[in-house]
PDB file of N, CA and C in Angstrom:
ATOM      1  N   UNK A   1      77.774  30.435  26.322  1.00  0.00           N
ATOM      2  CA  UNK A   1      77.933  29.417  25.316  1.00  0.00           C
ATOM      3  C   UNK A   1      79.402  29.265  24.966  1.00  0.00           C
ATOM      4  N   UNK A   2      79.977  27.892  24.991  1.00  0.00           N
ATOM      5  CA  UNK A   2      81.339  27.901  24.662  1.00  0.00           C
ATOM      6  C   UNK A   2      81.179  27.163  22.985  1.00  0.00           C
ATOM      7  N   UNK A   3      80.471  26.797  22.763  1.00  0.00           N
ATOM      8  CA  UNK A   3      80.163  26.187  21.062  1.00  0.00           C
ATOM      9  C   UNK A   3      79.288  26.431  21.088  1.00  0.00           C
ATOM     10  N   UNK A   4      79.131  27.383  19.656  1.00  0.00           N
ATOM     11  CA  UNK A   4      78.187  27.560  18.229  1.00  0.00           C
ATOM     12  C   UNK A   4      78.602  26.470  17.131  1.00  0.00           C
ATOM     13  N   UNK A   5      77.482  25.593  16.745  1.00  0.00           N
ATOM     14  CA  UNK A   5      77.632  25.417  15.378  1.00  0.00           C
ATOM     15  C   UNK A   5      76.136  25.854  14.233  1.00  0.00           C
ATOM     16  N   UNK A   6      76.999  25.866  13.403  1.00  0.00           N
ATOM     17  CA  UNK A   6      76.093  25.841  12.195  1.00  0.00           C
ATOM     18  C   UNK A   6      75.435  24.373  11.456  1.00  0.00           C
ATOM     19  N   UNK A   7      73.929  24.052  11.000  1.00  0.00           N
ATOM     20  CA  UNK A   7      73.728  22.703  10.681  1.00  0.00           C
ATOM     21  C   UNK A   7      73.244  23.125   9.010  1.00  0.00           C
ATOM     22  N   UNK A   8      73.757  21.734   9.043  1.00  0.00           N
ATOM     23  CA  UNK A   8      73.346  21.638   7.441  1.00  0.00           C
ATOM     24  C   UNK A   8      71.820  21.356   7.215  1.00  0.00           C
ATOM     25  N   UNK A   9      71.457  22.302   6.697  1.00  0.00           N
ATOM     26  CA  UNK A   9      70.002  21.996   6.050  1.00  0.00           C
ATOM     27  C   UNK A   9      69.496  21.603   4.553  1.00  0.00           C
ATOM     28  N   UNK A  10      69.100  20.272   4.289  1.00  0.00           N
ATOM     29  CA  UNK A  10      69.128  20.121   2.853  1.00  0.00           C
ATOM     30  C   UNK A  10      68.041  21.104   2.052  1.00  0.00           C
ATOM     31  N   UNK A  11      68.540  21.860   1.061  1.00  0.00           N
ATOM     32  CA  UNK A  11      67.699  22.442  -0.393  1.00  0.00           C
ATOM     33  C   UNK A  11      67.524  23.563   0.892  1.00  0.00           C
ATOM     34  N   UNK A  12      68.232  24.660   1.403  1.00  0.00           N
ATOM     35  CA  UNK A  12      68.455  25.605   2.073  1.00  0.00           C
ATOM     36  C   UNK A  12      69.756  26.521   2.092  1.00  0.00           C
ATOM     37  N   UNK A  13      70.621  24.644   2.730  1.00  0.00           N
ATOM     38  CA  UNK A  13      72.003  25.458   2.432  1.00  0.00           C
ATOM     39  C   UNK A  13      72.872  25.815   1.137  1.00  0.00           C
ATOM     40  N   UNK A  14      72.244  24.885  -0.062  1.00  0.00           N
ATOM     41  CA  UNK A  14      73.153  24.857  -1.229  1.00  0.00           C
ATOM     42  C   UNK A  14      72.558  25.828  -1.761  1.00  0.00           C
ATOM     43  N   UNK A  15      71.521  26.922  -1.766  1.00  0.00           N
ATOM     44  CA  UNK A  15      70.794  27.831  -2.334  1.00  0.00           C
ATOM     45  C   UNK A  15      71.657  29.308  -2.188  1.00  0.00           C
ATOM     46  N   UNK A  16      72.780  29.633  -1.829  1.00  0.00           N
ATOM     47  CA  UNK A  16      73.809  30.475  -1.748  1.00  0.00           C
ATOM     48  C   UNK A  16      73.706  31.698  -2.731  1.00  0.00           C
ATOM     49  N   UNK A  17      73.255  32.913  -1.958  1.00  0.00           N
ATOM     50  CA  UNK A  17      72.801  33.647  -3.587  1.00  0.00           C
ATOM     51  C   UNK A  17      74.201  34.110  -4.363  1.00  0.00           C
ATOM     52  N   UNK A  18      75.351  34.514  -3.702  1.00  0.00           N
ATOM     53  CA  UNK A  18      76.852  34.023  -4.913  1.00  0.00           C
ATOM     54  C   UNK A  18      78.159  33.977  -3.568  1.00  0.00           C
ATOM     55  N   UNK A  19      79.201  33.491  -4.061  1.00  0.00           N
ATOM     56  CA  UNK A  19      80.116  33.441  -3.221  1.00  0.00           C
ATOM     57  C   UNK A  19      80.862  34.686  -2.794  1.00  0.00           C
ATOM     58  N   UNK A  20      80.523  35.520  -3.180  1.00  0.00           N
ATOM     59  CA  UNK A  20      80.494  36.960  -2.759  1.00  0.00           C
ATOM     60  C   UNK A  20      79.733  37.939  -1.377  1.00  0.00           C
ATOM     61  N   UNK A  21      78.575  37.094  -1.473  1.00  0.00           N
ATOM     62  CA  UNK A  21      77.230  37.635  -0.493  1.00  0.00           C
ATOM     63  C   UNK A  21      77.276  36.826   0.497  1.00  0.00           C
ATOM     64  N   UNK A  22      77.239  35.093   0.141  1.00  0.00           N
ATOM     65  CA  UNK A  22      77.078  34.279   1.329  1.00  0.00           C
ATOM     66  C   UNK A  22      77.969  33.026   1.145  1.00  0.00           C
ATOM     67  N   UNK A  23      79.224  32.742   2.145  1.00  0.00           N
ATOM     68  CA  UNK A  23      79.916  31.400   1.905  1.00  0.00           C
ATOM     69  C   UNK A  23      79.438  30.698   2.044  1.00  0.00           C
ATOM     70  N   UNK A  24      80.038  29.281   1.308  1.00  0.00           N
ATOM     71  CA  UNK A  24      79.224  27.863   1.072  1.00  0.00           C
ATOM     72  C   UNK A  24      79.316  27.300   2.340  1.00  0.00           C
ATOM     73  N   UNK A  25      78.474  26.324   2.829  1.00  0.00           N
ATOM     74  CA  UNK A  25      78.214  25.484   3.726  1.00  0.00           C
ATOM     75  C   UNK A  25      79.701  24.356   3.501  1.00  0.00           C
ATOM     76  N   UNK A  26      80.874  25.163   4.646  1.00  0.00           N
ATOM     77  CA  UNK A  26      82.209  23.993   4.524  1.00  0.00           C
ATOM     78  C   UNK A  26      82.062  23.594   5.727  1.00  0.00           C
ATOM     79  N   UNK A  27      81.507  22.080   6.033  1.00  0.00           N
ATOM     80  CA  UNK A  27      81.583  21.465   7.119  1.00  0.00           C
ATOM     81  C   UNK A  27      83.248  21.168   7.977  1.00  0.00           C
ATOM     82  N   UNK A  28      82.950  21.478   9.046  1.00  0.00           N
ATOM     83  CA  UNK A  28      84.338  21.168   9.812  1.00  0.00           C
ATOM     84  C   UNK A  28      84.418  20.473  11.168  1.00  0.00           C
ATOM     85  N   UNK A  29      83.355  19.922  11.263  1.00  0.00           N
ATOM     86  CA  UNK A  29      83.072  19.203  12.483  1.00  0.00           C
ATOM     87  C   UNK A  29      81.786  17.923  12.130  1.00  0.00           C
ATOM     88  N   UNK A  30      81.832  16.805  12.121  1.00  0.00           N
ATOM     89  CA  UNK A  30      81.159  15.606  12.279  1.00  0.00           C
ATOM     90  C   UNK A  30      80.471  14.906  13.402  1.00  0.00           C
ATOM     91  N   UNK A  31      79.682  14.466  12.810  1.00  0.00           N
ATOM     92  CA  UNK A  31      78.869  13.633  14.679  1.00  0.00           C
ATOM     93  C   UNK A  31      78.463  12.691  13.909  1.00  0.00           C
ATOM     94  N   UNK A  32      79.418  10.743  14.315  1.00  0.00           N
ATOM     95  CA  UNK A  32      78.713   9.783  13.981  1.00  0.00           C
ATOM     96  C   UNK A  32      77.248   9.509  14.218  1.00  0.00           C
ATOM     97  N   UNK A  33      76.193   9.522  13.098  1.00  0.00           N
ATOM     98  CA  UNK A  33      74.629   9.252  13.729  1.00  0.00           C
ATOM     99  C   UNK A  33      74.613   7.498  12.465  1.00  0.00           C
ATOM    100  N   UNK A  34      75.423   6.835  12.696  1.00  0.00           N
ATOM    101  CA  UNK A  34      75.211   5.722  12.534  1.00  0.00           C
ATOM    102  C   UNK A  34      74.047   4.900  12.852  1.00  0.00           C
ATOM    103  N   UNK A  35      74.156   4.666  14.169  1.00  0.00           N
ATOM    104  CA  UNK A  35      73.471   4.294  14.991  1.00  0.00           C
ATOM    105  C   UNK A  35      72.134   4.664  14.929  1.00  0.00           C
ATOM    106  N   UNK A  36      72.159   5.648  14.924  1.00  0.00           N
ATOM    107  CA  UNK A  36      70.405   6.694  14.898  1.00  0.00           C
ATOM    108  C   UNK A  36      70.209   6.907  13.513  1.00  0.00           C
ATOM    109  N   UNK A  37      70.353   6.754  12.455  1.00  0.00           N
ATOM    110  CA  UNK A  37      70.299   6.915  11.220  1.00  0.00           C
ATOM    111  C   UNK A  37      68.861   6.220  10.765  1.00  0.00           C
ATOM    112  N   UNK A  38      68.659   5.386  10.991  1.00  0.00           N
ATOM    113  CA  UNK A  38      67.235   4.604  10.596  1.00  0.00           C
ATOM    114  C   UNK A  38      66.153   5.568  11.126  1.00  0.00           C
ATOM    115  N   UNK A  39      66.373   5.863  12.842  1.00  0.00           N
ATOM    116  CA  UNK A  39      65.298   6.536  13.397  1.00  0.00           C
ATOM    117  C   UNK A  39      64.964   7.797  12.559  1.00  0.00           C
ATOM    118  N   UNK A  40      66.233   8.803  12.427  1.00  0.00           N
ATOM    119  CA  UNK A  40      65.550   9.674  11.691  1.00  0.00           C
ATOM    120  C   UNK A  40      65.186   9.763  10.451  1.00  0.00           C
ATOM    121  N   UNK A  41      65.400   8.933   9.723  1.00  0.00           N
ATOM    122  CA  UNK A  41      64.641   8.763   8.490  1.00  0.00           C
ATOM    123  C   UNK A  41      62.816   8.612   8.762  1.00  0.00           C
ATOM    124  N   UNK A  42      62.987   7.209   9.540  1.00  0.00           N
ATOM    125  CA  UNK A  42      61.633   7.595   9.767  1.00  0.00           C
ATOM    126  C   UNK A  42      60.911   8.580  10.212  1.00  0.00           C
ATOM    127  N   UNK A  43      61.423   9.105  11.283  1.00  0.00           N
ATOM    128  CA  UNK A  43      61.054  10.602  11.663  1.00  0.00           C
ATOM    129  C   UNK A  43      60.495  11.412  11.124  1.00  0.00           C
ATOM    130  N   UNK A  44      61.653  11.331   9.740  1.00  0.00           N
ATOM    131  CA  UNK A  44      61.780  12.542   8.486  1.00  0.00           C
ATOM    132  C   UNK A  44      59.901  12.275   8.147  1.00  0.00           C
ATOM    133  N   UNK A  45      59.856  11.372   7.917  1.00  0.00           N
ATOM    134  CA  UNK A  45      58.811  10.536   7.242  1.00  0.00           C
ATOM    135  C   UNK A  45      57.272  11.059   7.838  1.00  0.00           C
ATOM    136  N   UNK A  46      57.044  11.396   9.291  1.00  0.00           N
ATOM    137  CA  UNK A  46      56.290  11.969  10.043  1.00  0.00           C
ATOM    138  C   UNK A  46      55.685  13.390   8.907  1.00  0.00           C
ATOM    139  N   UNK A  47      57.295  14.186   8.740  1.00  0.00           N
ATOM    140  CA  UNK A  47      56.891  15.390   7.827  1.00  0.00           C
ATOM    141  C   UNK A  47      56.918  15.390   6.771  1.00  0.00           C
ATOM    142  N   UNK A  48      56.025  14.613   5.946  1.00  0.00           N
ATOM    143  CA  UNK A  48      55.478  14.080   4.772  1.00  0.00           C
ATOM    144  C   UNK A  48      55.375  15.427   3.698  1.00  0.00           C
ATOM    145  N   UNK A  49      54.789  16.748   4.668  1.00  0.00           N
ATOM    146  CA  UNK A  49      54.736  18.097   3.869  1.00  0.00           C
ATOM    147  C   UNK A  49      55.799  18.163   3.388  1.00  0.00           C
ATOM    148  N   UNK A  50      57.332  18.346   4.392  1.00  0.00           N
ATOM    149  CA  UNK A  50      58.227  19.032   3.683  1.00  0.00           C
ATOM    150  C   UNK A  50      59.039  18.248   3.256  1.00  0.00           C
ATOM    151  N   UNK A  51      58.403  17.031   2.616  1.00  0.00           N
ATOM    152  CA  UNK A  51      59.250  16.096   1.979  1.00  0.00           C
ATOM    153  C   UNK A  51      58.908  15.753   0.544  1.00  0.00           C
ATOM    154  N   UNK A  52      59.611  15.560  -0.500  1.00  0.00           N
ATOM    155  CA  UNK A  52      59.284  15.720  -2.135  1.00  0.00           C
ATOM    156  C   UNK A  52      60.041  14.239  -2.287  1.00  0.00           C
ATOM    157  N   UNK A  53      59.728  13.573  -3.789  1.00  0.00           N
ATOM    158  CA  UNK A  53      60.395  12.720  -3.912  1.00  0.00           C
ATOM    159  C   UNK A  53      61.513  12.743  -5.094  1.00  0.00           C
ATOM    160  N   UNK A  54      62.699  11.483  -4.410  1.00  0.00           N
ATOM    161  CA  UNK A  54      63.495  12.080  -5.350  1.00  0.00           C
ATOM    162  C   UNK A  54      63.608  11.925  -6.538  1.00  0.00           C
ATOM    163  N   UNK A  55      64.575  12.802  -7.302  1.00  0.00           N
ATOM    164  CA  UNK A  55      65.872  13.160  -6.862  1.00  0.00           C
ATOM    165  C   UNK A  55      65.899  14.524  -5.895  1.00  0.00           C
ATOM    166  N   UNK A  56      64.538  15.030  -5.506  1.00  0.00           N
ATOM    167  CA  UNK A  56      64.910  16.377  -5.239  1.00  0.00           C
ATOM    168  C   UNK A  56      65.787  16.089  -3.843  1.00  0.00           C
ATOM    169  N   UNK A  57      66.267  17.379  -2.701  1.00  0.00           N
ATOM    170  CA  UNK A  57      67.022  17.126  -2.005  1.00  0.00           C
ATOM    171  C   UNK A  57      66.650  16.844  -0.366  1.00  0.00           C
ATOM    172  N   UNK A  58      65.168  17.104  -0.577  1.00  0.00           N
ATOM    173  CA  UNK A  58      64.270  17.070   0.471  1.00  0.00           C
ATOM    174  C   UNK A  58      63.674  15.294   0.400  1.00  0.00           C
ATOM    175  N   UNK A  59      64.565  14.611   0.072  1.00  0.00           N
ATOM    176  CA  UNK A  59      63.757  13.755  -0.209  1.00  0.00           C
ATOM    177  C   UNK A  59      64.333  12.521   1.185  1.00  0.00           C
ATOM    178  N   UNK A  60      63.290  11.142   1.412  1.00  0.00           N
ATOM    179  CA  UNK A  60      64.086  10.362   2.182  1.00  0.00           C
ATOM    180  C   UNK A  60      65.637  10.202   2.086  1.00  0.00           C
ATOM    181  N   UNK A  61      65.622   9.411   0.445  1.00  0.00           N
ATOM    182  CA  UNK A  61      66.768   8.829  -0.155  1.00  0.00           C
ATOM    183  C   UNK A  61      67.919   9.530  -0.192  1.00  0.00           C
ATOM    184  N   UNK A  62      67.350  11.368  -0.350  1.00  0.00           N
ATOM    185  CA  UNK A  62      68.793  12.054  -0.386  1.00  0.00           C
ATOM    186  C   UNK A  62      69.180  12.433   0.831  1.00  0.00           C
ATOM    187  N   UNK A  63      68.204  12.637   2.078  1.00  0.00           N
ATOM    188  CA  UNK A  63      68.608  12.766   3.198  1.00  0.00           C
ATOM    189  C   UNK A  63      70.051  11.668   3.618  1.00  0.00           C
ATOM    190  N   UNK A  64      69.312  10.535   3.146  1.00  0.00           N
ATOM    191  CA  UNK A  64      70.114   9.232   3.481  1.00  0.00           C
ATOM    192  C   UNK A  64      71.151   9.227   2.946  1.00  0.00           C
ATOM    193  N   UNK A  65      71.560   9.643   1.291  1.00  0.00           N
ATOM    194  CA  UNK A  65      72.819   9.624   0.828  1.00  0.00           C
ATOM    195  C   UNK A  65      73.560  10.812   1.411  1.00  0.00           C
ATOM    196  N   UNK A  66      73.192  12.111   1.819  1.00  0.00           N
ATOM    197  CA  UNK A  66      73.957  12.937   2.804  1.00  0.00           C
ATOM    198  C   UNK A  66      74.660  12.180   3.697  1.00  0.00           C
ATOM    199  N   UNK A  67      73.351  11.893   4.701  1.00  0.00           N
ATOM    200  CA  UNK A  67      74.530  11.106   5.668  1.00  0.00           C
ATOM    201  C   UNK A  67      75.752  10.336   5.532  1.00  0.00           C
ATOM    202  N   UNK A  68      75.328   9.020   4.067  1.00  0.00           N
ATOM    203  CA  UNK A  68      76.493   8.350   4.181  1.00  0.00           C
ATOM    204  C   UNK A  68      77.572   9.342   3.644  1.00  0.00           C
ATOM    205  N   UNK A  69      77.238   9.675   2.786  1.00  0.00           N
ATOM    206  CA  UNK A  69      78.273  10.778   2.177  1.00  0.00           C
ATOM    207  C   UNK A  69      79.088  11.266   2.362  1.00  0.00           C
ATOM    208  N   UNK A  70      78.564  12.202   4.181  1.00  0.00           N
ATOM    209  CA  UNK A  70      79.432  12.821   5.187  1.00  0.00           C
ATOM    210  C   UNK A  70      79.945  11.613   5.884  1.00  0.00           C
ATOM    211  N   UNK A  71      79.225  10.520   6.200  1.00  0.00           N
ATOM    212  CA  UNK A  71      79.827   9.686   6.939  1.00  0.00           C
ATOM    213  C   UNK A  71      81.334   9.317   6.358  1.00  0.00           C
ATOM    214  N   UNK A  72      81.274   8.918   5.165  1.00  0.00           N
ATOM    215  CA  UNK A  72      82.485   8.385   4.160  1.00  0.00           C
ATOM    216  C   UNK A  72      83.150   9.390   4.426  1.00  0.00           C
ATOM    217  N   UNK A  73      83.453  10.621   4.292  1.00  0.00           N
ATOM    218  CA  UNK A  73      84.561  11.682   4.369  1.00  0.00           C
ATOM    219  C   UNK A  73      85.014  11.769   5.515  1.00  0.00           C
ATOM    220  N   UNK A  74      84.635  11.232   7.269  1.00  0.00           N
ATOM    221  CA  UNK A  74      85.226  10.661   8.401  1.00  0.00           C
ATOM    222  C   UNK A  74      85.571   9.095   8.351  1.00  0.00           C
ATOM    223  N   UNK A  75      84.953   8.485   7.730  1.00  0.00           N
ATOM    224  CA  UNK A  75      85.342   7.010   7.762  1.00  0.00           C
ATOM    225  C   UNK A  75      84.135   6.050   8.866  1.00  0.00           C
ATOM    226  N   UNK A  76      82.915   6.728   8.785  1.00  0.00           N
ATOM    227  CA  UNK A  76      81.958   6.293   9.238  1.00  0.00           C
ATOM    228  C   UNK A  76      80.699   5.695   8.713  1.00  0.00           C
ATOM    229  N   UNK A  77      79.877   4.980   8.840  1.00  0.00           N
ATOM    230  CA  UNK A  77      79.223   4.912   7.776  1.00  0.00           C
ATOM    231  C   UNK A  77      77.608   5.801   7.813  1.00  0.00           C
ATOM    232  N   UNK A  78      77.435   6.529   8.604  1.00  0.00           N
ATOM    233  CA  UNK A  78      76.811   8.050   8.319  1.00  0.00           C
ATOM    234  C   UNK A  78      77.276   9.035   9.241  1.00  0.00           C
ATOM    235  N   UNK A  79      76.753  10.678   8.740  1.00  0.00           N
ATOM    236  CA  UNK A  79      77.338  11.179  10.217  1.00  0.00           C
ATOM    237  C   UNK A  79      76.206  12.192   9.333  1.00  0.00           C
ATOM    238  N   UNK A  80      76.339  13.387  10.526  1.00  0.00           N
ATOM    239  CA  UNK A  80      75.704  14.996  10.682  1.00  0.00           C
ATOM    240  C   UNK A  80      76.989  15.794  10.786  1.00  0.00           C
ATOM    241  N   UNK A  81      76.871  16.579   9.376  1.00  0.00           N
ATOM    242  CA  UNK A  81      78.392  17.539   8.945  1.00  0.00           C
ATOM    243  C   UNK A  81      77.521  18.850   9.902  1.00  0.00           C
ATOM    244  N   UNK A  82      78.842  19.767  10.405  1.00  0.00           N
ATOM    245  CA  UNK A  82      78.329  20.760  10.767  1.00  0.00           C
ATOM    246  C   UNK A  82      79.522  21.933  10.627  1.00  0.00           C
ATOM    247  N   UNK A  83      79.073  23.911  11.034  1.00  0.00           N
ATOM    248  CA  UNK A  83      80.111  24.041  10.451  1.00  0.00           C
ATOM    249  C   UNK A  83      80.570  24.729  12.033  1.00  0.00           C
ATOM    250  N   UNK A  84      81.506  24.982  12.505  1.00  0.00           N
ATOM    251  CA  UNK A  84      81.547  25.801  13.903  1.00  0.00           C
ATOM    252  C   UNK A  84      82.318  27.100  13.379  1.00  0.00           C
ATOM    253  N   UNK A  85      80.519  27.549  14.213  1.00  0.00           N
ATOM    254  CA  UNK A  85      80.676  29.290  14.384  1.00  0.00           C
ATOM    255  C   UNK A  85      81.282  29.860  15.258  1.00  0.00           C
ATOM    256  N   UNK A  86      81.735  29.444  16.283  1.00  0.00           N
ATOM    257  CA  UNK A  86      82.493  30.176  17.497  1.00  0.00           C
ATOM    258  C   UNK A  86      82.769  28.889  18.771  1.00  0.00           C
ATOM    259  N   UNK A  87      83.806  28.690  19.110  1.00  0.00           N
ATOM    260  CA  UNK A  87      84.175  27.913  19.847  1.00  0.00           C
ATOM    261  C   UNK A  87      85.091  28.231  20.939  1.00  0.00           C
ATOM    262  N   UNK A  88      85.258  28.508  22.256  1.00  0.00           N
ATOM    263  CA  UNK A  88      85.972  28.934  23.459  1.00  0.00           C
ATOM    264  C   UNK A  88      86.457  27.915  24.112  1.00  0.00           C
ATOM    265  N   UNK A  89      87.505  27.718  23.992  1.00  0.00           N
ATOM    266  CA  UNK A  89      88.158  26.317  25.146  1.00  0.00           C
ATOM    267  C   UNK A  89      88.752  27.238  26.573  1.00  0.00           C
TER     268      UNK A  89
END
């Protein structure tokens, strides 16, 4: 393996038991999912179980404001933040 990354998981990763034990989820790598952004919403939608409505973080809507969210901090209009665990060039 020449790349590891780490993915963001919503109402998983922000659950950090203190900044002492486990560091926060600091994204450092992006992947425009512009494009594919609709599909996986619906997708999401398939797993109706592990989905709540919002505001919680499992929800369609917040899935969706993640994306743009991360998207805006590249200049995209969604993306998938991730964090890299080990990388070999």
């Amino acid at each position: 393996m020449k790349e590891i990354f780490a993915y963001e998981t919503l109402s998983e990763t922000n659950w950090n038991a203190s900044r002492d034990i486990s560091a926060p989820f600091v994204p450092d790598c992006f992947v425009n999912v512009e494009n594919n952004q609709n599909v996986k919403l619906e997708a999401m939608k398939l797993y109706a179980s592990q989905l709540r409505q919002f505001p919680e973080e499992r929800s369609v809507e917040a899935i969706d404001a993640l994306a743009r969210h991360r998207g805006a901090t590249v200049d995209v209009v969604a993306a998938e933040a991730f964090l890299t665990v080990r990388r070999v060039l």
